[in-house]
Protein backbone atom coordinates (compact mmCIF):
# COMPACT_ATOMS: atom_id res chain seq x y z
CA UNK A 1 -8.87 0.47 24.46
CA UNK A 2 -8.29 -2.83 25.06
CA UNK A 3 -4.50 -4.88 24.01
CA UNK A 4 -6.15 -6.71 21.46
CA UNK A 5 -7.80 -3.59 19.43
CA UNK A 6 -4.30 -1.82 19.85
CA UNK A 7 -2.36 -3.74 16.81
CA UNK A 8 -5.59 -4.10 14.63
CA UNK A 9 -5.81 -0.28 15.02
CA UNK A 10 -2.21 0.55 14.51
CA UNK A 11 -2.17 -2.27 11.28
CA UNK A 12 -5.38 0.07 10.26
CA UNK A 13 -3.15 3.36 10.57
CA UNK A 14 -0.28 2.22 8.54
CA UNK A 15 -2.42 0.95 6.04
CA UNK A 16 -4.19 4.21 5.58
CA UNK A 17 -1.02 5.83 5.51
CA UNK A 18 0.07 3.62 2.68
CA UNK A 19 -2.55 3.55 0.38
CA UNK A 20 -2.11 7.92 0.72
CA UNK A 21 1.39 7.78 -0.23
CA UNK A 22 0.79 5.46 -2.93
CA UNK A 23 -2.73 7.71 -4.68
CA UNK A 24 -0.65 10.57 -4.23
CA UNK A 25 2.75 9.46 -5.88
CA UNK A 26 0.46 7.46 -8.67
CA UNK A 27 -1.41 10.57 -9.38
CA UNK A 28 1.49 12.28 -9.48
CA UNK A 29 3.19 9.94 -12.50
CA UNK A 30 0.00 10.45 -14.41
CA UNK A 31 -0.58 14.17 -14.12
CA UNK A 32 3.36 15.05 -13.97
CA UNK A 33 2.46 17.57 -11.20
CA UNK A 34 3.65 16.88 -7.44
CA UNK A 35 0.40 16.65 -5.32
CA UNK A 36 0.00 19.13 -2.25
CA UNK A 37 -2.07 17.27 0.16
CA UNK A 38 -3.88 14.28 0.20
CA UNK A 39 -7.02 15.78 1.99
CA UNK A 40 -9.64 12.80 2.62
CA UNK A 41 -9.26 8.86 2.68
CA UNK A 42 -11.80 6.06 2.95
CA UNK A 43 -11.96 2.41 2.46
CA UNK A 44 -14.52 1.13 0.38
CA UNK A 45 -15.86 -2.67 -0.53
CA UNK A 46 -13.48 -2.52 -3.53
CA UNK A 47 -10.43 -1.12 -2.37
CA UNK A 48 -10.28 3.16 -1.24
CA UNK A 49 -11.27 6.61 -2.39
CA UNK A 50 -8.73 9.24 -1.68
CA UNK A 51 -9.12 13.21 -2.41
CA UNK A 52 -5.55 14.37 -3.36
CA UNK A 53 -5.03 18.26 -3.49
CA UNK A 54 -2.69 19.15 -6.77
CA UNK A 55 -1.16 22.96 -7.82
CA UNK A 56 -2.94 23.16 -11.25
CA UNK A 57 -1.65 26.63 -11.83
CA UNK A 58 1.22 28.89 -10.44
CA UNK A 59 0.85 32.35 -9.64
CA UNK A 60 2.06 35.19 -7.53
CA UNK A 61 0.85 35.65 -5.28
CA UNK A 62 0.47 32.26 -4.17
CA UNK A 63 -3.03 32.95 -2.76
CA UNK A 64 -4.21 33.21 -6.41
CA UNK A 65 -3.12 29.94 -7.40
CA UNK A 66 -5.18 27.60 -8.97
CA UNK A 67 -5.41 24.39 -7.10
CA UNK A 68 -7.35 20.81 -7.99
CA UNK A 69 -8.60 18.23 -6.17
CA UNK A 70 -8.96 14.94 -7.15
CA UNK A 71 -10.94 11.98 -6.45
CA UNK A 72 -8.85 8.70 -6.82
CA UNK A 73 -9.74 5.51 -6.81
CA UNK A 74 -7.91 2.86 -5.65
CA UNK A 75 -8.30 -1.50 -5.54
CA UNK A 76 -7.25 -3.21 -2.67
CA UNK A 77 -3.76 -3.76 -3.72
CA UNK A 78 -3.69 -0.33 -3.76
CA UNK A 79 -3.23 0.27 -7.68
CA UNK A 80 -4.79 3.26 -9.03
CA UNK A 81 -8.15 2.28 -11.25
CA UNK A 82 -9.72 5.67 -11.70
CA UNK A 83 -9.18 9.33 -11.00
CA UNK A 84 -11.59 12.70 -11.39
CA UNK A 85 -11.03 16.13 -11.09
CA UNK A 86 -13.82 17.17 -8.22
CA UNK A 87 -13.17 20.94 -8.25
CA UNK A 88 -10.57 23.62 -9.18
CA UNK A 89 -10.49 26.75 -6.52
CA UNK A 90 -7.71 29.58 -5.80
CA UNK A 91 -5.32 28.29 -3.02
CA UNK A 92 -6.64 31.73 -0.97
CA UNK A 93 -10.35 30.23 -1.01
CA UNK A 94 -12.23 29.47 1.76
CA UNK A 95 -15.39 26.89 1.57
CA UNK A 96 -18.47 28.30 3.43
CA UNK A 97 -20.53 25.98 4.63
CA UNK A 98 -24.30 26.16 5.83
């Protein structure tokens, strides 16, 4: 990689790593639930999308869970516009894909 990509990429990094923190604790304020993950980021022309993983539903055992994840939308300031529950699943579940 050449010197001059190496601070663009690392500016890139902490910014990603920003705008997770900030979906997850804003999610977090509106749903009053801690979030578990934050399991995909992306920017987009307005700002970023960001899947955040949240413990709907405590159970024992934990496998049986009921987890949600949740599409967020943030601008470019990083301020929380939109959010959407994407899917609800046991924490024990497995995705199978083709």
């Amino acid at each position: 990689m050449a010197p001059a990509e190496q601070p663009a990429r690392r500016k890139a990094q902490k910014k990603a790593a920003w705008v997770m923190r900030s979906a997850a604790q804003q999610l977090a304020q509106l749903l009053g639930r801690p979030p578990e993950s934050v399991s995909a980021i992306k920017p987009t022309e307005d700002g970023w999308e960001a899947d955040v993983e949240v413990l709907e539903l405590e159970r024992i055992p934990e496998t049986t869970s009921v987890m949600a994840s949740y599409r967020v939308t943030l601008d470019k300031e990083g301020d929380l516009v939109a959010y959407e529950r994407k899917r609800r699943y046991t924490r024990g579940q497995i995705d199978r894909r083709p």
